[in-house]
N, C-alpha and C. Protein backbone atom coordinates (compact mmCIF):
# COMPACT_ATOMS: atom_id res chain seq x y z
N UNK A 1 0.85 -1.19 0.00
CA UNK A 1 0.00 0.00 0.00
C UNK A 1 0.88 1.24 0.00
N UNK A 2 0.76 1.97 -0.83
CA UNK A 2 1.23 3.69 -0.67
C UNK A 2 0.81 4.65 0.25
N UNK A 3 1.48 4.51 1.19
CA UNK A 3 1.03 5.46 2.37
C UNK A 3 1.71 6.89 1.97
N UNK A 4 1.02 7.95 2.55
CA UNK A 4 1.13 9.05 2.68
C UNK A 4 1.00 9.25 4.38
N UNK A 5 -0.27 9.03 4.87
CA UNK A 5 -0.92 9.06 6.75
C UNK A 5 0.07 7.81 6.97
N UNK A 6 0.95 8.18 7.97
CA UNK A 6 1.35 7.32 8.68
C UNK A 6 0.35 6.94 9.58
N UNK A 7 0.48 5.84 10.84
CA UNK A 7 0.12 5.06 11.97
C UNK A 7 -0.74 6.43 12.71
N UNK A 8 0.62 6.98 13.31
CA UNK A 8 0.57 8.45 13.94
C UNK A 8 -0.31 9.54 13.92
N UNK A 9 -1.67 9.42 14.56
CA UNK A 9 -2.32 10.39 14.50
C UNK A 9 -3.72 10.58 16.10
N UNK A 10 -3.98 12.05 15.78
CA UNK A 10 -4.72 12.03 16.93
C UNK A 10 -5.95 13.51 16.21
N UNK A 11 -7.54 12.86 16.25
CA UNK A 11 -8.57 13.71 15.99
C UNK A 11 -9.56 13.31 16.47
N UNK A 12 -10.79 14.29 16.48
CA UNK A 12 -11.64 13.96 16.78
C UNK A 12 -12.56 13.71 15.85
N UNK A 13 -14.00 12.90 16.07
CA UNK A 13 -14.85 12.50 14.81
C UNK A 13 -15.80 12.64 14.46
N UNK A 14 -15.65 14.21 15.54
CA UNK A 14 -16.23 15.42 14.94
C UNK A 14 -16.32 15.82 14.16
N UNK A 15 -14.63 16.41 13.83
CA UNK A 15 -13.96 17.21 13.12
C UNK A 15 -13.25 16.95 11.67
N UNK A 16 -14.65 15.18 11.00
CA UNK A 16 -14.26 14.40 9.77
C UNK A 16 -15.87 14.74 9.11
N UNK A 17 -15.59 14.92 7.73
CA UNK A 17 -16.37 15.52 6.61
C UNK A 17 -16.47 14.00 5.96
N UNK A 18 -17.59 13.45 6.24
CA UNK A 18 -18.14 12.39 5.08
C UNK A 18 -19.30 12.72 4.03
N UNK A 19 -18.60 13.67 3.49
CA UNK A 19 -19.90 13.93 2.15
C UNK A 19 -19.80 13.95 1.15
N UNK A 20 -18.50 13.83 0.77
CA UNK A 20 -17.67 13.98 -0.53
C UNK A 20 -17.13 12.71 -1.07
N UNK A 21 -17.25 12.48 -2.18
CA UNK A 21 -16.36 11.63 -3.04
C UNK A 21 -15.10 11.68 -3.80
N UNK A 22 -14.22 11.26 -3.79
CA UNK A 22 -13.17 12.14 -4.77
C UNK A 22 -13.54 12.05 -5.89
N UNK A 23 -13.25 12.90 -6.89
CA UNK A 23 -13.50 13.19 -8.57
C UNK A 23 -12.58 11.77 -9.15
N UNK A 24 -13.65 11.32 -10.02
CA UNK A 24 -13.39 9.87 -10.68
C UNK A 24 -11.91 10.19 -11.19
N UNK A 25 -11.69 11.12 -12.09
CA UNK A 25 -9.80 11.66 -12.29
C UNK A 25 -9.01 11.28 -11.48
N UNK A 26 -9.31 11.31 -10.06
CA UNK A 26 -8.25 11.12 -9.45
C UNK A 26 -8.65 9.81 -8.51
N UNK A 27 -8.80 8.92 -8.55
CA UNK A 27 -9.11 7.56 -8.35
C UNK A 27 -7.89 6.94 -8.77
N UNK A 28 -7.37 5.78 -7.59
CA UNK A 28 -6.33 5.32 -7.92
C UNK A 28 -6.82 4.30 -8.59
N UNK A 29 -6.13 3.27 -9.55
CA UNK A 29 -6.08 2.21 -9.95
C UNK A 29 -6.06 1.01 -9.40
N UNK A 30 -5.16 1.19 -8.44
CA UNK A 30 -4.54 0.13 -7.40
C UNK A 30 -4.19 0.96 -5.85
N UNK A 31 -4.16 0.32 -5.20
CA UNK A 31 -4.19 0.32 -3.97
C UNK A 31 -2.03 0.44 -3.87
N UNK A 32 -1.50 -0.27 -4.97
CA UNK A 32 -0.44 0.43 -4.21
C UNK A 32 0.15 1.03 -5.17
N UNK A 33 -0.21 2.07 -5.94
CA UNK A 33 -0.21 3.07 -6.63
C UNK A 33 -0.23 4.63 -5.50
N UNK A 34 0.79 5.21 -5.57
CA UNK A 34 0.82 6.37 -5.00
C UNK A 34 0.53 7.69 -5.95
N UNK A 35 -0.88 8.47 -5.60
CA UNK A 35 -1.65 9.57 -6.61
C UNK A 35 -2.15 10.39 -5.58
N UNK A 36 -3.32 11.05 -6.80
CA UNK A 36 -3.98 11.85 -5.90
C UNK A 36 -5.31 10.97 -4.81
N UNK A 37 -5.59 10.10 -5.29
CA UNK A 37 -6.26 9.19 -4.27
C UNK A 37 -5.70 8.32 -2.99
N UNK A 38 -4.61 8.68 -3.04
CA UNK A 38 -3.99 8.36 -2.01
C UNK A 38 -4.46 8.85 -0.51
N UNK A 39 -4.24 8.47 0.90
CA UNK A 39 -4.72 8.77 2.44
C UNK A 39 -3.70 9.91 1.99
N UNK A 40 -3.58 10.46 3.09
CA UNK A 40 -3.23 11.95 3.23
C UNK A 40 -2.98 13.11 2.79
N UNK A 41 -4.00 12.88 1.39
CA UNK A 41 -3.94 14.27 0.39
C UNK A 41 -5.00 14.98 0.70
N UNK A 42 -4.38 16.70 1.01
CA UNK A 42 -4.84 16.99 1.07
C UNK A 42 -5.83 18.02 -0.19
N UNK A 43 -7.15 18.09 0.04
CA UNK A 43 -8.71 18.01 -1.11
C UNK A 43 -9.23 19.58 -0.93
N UNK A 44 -9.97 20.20 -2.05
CA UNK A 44 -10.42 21.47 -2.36
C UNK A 44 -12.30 20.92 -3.03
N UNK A 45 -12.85 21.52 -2.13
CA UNK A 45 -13.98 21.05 -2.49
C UNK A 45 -14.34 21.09 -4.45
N UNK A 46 -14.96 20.19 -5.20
CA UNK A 46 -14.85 20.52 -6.21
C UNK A 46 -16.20 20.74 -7.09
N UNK A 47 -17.32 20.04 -6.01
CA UNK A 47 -18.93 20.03 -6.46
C UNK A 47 -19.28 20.39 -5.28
N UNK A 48 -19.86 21.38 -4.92
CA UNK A 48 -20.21 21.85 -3.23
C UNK A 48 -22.59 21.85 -3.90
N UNK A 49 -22.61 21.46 -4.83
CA UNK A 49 -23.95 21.72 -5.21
C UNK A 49 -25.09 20.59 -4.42
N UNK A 50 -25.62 21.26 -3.07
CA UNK A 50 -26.42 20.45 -2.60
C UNK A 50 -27.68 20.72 -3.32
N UNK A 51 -28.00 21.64 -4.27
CA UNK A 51 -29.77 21.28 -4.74
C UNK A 51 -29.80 19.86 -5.28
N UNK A 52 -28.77 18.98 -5.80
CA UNK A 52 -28.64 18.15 -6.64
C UNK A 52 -29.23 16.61 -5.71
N UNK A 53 -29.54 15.46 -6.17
CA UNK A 53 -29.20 14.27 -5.21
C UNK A 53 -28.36 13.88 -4.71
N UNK A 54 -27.92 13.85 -3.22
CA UNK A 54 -26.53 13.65 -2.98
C UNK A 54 -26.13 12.26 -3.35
N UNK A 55 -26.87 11.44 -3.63
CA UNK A 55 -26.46 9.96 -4.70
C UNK A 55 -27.17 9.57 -5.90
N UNK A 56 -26.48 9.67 -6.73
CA UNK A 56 -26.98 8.87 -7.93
C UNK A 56 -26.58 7.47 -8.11
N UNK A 57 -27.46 7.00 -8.97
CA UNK A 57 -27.77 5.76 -9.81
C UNK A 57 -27.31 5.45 -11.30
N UNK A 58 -26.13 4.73 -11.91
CA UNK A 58 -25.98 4.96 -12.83
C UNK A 58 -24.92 3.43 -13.73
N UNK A 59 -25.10 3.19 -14.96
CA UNK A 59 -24.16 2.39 -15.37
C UNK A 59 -22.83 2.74 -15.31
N UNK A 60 -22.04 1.43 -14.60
CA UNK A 60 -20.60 2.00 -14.34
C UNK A 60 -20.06 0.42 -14.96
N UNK A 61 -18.64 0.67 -15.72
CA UNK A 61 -17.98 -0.24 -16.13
C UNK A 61 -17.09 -1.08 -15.41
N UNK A 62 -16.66 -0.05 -14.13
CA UNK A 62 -16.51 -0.86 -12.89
C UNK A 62 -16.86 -1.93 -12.16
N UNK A 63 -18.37 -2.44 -12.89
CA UNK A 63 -19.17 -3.20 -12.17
C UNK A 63 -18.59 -4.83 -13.31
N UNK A 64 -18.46 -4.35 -14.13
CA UNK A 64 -18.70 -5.43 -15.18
C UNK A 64 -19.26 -5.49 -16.14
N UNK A 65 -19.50 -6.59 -16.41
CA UNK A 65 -20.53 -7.21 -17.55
C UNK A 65 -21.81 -7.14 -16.58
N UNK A 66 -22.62 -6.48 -16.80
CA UNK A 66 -24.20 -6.54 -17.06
C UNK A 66 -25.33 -6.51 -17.47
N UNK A 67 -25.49 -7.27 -18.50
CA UNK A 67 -26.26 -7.31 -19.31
C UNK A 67 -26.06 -8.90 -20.15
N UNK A 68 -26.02 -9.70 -18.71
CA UNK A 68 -26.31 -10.99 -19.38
C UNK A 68 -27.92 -11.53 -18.85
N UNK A 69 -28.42 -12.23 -19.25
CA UNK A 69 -29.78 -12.67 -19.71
C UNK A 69 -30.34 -13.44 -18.15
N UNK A 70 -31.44 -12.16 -18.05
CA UNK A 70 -32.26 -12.47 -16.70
C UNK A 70 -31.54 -11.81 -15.35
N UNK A 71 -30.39 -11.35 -15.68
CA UNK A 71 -29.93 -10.53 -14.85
C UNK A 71 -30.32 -8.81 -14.42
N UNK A 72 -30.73 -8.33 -15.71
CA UNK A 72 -30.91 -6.71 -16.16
C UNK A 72 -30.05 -6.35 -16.08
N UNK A 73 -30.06 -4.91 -15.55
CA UNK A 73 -28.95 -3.90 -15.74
C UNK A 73 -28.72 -2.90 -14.59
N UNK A 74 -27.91 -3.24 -13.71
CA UNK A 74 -27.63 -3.38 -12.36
C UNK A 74 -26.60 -1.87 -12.31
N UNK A 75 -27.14 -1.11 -11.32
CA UNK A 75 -27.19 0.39 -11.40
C UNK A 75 -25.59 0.49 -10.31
N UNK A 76 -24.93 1.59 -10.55
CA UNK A 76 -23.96 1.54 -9.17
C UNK A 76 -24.28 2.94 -8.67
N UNK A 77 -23.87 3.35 -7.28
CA UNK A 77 -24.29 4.50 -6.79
C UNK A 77 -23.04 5.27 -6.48
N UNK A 78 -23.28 6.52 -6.52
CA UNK A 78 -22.35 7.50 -6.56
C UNK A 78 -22.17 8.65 -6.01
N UNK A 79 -21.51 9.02 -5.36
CA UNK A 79 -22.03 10.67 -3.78
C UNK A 79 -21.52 11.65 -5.04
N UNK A 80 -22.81 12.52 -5.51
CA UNK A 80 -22.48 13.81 -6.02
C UNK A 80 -21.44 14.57 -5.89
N UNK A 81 -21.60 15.07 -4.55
CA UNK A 81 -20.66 15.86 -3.93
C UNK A 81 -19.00 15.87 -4.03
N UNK A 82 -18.65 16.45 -4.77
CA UNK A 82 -16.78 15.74 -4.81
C UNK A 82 -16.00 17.23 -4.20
N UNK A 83 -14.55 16.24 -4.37
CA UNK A 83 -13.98 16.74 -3.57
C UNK A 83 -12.38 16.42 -5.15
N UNK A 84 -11.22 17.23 -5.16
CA UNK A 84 -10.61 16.99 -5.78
C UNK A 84 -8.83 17.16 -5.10
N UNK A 85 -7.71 16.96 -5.13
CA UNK A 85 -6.67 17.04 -4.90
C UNK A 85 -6.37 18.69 -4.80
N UNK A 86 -5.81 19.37 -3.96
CA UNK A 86 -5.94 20.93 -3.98
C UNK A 86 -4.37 21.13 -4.05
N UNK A 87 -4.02 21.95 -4.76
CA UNK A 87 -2.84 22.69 -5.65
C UNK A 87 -2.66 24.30 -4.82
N UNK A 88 -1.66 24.68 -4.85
CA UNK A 88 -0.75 25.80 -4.31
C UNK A 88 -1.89 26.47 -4.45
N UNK A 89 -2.33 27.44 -3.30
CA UNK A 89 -2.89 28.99 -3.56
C UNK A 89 -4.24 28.43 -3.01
N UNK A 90 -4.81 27.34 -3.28
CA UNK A 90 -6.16 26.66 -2.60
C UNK A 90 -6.31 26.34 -1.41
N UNK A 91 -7.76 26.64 -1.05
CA UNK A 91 -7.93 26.72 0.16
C UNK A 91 -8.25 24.57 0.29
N UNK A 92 -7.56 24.03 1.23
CA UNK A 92 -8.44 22.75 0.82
C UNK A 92 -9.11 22.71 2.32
N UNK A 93 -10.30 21.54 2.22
CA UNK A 93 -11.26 21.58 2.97
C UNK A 93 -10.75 20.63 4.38
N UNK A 94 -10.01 19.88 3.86
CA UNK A 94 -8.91 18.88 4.74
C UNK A 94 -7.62 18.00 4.05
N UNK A 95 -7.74 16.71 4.94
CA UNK A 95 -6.93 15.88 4.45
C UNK A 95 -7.27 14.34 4.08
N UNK A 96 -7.21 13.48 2.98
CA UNK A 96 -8.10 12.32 3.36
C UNK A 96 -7.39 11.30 4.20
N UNK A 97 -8.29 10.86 4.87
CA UNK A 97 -8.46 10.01 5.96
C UNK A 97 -7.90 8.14 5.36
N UNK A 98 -8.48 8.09 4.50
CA UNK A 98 -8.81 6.87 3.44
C UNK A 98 -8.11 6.76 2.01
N UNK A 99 -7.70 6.13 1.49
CA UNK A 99 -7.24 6.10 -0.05
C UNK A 99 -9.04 5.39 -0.92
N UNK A 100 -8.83 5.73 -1.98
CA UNK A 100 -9.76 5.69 -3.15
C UNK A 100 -9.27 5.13 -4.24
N UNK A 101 -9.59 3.45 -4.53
CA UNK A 101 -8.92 2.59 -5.14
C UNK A 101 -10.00 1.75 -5.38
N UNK A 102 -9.60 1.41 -7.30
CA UNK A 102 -10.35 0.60 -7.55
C UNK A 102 -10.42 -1.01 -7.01
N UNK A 103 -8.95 -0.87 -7.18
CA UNK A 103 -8.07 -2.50 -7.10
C UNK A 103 -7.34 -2.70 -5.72
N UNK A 104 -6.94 -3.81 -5.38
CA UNK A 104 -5.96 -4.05 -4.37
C UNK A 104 -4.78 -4.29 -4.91
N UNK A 105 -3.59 -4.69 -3.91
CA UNK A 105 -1.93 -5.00 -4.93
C UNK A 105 -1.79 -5.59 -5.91
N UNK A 106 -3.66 -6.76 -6.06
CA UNK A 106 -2.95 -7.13 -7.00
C UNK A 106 -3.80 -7.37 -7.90
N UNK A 107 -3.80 -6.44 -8.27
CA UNK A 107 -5.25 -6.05 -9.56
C UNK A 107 -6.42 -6.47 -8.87
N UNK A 108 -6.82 -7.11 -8.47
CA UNK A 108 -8.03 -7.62 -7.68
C UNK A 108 -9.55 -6.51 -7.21
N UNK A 109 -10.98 -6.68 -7.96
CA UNK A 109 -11.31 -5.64 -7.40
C UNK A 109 -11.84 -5.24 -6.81
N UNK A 110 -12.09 -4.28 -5.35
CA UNK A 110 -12.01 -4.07 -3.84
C UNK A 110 -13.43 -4.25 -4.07
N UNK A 111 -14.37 -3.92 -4.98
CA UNK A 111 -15.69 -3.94 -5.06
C UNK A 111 -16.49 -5.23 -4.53
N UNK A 112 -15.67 -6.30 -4.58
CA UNK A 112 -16.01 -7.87 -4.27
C UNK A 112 -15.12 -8.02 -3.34
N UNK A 113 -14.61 -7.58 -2.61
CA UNK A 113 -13.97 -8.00 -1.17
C UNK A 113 -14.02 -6.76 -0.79
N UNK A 114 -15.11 -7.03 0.41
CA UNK A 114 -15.18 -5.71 1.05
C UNK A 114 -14.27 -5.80 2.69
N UNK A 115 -14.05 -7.16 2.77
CA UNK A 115 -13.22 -7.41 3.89
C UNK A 115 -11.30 -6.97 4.10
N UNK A 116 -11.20 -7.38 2.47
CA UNK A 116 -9.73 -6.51 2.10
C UNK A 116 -9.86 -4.85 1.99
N UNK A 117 -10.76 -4.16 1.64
CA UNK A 117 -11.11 -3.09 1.08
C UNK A 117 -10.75 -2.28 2.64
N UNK A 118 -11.66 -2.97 3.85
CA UNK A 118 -11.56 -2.29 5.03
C UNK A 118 -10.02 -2.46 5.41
N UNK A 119 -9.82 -3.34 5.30
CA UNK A 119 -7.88 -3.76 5.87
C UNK A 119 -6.77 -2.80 5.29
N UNK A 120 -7.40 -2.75 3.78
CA UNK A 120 -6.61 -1.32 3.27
C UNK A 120 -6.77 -0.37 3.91
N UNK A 121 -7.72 0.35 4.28
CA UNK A 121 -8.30 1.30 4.60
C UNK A 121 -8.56 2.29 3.80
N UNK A 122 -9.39 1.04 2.63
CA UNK A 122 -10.23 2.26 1.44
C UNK A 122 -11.87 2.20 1.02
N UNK A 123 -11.74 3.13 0.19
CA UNK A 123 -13.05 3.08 0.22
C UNK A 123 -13.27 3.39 -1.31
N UNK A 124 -14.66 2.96 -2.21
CA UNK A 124 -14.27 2.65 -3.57
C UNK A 124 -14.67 3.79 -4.36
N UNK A 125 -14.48 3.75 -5.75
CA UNK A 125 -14.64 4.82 -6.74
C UNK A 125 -16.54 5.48 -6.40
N UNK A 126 -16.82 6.53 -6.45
CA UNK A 126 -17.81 7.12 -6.09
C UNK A 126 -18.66 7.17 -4.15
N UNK A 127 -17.80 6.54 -3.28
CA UNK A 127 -17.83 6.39 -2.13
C UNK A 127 -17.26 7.70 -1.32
N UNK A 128 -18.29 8.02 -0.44
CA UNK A 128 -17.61 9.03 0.51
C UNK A 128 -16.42 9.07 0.70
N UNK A 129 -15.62 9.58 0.80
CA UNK A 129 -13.96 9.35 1.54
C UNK A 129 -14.03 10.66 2.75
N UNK A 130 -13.71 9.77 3.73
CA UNK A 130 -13.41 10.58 5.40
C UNK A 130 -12.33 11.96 5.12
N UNK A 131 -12.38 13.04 5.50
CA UNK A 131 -11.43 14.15 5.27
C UNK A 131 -11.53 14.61 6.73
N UNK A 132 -10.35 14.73 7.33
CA UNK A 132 -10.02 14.96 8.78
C UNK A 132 -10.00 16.94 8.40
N UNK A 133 -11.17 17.49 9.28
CA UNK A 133 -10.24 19.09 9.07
C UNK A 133 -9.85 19.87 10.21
N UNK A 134 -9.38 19.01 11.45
CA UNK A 134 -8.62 19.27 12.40
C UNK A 134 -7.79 18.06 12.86
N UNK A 135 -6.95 18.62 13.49
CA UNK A 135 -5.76 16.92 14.48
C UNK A 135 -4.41 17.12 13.98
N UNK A 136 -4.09 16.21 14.60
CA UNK A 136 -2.40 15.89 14.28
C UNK A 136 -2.44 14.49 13.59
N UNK A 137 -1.78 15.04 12.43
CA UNK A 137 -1.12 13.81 11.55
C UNK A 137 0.36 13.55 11.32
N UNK A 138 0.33 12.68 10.98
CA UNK A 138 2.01 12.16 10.84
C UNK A 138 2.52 11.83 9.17
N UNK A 139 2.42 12.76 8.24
CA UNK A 139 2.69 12.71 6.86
C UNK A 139 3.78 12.44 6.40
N UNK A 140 4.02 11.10 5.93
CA UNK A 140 5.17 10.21 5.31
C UNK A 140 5.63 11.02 4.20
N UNK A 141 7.09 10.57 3.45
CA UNK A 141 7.82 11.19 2.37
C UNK A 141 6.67 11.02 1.04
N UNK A 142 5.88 10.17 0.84
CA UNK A 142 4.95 10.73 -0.07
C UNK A 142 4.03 11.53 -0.23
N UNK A 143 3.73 12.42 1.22
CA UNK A 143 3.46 13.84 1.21
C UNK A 143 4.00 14.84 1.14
N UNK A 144 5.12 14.59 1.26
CA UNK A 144 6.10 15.91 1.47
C UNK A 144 6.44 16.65 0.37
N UNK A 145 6.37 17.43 -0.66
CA UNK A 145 6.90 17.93 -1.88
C UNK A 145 8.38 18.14 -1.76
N UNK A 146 8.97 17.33 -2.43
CA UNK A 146 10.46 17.33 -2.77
C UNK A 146 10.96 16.29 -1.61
N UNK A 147 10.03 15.71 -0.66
CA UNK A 147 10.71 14.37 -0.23
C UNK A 147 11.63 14.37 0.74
N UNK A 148 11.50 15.90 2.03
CA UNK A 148 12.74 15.81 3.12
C UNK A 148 12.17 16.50 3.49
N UNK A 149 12.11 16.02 5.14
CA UNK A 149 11.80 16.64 6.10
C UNK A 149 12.63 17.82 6.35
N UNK A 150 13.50 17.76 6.11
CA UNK A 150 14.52 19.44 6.32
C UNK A 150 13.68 20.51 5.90
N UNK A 151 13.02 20.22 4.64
CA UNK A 151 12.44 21.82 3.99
C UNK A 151 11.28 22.41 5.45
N UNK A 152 11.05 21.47 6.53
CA UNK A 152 10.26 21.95 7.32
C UNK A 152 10.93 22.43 8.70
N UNK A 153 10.40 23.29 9.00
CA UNK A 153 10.91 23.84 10.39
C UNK A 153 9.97 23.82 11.65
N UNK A 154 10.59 23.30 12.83
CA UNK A 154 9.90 22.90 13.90
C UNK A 154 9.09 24.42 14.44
N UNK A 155 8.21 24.55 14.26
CA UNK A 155 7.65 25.64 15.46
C UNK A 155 6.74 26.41 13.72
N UNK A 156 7.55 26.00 12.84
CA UNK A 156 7.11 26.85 11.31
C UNK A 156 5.74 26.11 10.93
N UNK A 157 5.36 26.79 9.84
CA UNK A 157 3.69 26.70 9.16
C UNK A 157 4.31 25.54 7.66
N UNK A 158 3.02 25.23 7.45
CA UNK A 158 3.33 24.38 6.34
C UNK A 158 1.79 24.77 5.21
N UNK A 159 2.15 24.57 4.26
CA UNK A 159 0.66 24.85 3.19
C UNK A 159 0.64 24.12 1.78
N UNK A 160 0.05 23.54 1.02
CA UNK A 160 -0.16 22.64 0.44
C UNK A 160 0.76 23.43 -1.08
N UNK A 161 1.45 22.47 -1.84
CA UNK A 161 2.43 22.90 -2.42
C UNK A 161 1.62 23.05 -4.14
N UNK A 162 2.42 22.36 -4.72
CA UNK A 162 1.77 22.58 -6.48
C UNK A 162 1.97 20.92 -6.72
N UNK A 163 1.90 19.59 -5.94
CA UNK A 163 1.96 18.39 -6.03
C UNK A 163 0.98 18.07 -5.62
N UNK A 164 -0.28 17.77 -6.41
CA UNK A 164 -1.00 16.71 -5.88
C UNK A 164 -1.29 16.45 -4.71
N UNK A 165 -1.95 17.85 -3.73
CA UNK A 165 -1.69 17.67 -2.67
C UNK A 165 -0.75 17.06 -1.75
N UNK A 166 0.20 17.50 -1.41
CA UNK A 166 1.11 17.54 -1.07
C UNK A 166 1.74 18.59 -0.55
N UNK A 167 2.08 18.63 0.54
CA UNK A 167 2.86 20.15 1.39
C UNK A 167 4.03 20.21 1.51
N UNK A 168 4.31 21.37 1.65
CA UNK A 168 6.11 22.19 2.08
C UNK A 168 5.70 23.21 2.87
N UNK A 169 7.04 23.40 3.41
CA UNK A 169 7.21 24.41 4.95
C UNK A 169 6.96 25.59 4.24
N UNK A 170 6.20 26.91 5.55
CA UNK A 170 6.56 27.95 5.53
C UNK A 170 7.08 28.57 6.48
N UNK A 171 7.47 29.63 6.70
CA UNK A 171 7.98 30.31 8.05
C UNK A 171 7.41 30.75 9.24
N UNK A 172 5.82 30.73 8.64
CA UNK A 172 5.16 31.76 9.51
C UNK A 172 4.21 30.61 10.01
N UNK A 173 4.11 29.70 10.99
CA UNK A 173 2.64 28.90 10.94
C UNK A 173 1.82 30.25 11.45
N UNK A 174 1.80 30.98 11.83
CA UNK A 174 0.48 31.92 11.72
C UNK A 174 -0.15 32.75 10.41
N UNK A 175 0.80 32.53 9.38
CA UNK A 175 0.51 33.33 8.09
C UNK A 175 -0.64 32.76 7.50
N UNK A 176 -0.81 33.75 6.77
CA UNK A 176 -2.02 33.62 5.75
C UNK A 176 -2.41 32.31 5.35
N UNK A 177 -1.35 31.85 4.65
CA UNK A 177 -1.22 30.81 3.77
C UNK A 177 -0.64 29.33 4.40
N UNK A 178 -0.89 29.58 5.97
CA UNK A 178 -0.36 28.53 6.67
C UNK A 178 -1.88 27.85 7.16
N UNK A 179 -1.66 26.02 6.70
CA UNK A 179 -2.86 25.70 7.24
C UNK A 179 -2.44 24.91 8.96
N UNK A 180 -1.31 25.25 9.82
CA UNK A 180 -1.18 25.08 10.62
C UNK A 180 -0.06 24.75 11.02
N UNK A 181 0.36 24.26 12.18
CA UNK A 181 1.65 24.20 12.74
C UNK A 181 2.61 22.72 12.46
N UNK A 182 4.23 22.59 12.39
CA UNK A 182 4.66 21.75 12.23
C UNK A 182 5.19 21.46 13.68
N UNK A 183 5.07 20.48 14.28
CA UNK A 183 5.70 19.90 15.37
C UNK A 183 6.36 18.91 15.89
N UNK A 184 6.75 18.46 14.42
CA UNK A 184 8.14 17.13 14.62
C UNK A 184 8.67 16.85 13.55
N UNK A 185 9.36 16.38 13.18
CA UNK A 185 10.07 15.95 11.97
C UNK A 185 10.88 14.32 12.31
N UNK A 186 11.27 13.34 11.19
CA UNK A 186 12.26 12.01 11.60
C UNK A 186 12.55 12.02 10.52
N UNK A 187 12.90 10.37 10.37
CA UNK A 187 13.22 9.75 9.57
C UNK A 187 12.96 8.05 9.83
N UNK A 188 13.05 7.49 8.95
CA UNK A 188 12.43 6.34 9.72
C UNK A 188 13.36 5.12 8.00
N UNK A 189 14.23 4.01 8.99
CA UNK A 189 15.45 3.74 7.90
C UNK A 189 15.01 1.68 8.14
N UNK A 190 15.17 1.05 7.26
CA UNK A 190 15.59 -0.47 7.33
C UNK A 190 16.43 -0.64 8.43
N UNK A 191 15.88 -1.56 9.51
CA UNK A 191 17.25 -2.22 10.21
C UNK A 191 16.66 -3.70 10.51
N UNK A 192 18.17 -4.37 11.34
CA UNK A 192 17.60 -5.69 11.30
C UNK A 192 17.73 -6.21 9.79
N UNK A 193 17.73 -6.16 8.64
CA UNK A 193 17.59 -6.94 8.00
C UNK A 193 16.11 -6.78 7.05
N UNK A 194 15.53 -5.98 7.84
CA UNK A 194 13.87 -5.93 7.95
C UNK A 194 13.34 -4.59 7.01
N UNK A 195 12.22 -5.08 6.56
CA UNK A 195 12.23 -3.25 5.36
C UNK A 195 11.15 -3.19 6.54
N UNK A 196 11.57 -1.46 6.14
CA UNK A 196 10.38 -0.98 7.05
C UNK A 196 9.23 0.26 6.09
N UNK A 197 8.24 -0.53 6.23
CA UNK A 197 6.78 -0.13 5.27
C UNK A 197 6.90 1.58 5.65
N UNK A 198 7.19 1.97 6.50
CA UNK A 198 7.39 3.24 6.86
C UNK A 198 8.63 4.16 6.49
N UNK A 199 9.41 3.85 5.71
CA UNK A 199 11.15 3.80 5.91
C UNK A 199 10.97 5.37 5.35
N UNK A 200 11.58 6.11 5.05
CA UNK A 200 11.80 7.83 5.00
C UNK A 200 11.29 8.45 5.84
N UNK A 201 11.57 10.08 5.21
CA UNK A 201 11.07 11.04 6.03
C UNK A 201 9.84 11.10 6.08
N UNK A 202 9.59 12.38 7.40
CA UNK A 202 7.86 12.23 7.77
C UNK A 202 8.08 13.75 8.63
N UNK A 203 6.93 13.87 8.82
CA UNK A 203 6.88 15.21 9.55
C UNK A 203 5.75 15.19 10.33
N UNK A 204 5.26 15.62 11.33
CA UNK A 204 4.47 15.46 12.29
C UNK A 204 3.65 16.87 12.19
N UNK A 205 2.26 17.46 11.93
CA UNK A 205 1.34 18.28 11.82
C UNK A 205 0.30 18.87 12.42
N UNK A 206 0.23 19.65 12.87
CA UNK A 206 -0.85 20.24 13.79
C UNK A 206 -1.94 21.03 12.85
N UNK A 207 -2.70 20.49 12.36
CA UNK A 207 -4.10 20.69 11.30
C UNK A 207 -5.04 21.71 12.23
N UNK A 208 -5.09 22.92 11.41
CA UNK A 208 -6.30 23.93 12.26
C UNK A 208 -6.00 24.37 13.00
């Protein structure tokens, strides 16, 4: 799996937005594919239109073949409401909680194992995805833009970069453009012999 959210975190569940779907564009393929559907990207609302149904009904190719004989034509459902990967200068609404994947490692698809789907900790193409918009997270080197914890400074602000959601330090965590405080930084390396699913940098976040 492509982590971005490390282990490391602390919110309340309050302070999580389940109304949004991510935009089919940015839907991963696979589960260990690192994108914009990835857990800890942070999202810019992208359909905020509640006159609409907040679920539709519709043919999806995702599903399969349907339209073999005596079966009909078997509808999939879909949360209006999206949400998309947020880019430098955007305000985003949070961070996701969940990755958004069609497949598991190994092509396999999450739609028919809903028992692997939870173990990932995803949730599928047109499905709510959880967006945390307060807490402390622990954002691995596939959040980081440019991939080192150095560009961040302890006590400094951080704000979402021009990657695919994805952040870099600023100076000011009280500035404008700061969506909150940085309060740790590591590194995290193979030992033992042993890979470690976690292995690079990471930075530790104070959201809100």
């Amino acid at each position: 799996m492509a982590l971005r959210l490390l282990p490391f975190r602390q919110y309340d569940e309050q302070d999580v937005v389940n109304l949004f779907a991510l935009t089919n564009a940015d839907v991963l393929t696979g589960t260990a594919v690192d994108g914009k559907g990835s857990n800890g990207v942070f999202v810019k609302v992208a359909d905020g239109n509640f006159d609409q149904e907040l679920i539709s009904y519709g043919s999806n190719s995702y599903l399969g073949k349907t339209d073999y004989p005596f079966v009909g034509s078997d509808m999939y459902p879909t949360v209006q409401l999206e949400v998309t990967a947020a880019d430098s200068g955007d305000a985003p609404l949070g961070l996701t909680l969940n990755q958004t994947a069609q497949a598991d490692e190994n092509g396999e698809k999450l739609l028919y194992n809903t028992t692997k789907k939870e173990e990932l900790q995803a949730v599928l193409p047109g499905q709510a995805v959880p967006i945390a918009t307060k807490g402390i997270f622990t954002l691995g080197v596939n959040a980081i833009d440019g991939g080192a914890a150095s560009i961040f400074t302890i006590g400094g602000g951080f704000e979402v970069s021009t990657a695919d959601g994805k952040i870099s330090g600023v100076a000011d965590a009280l500035g404008d453009s700061s969506l909150g405080m940085v309060i740790g930084t590591g590194s995290r390396t193979n030992s033992g012999g042993l890979t470690d699913q976690f292995s690079g940098d990471y930075v530790v976040v104070k959201l809100g």
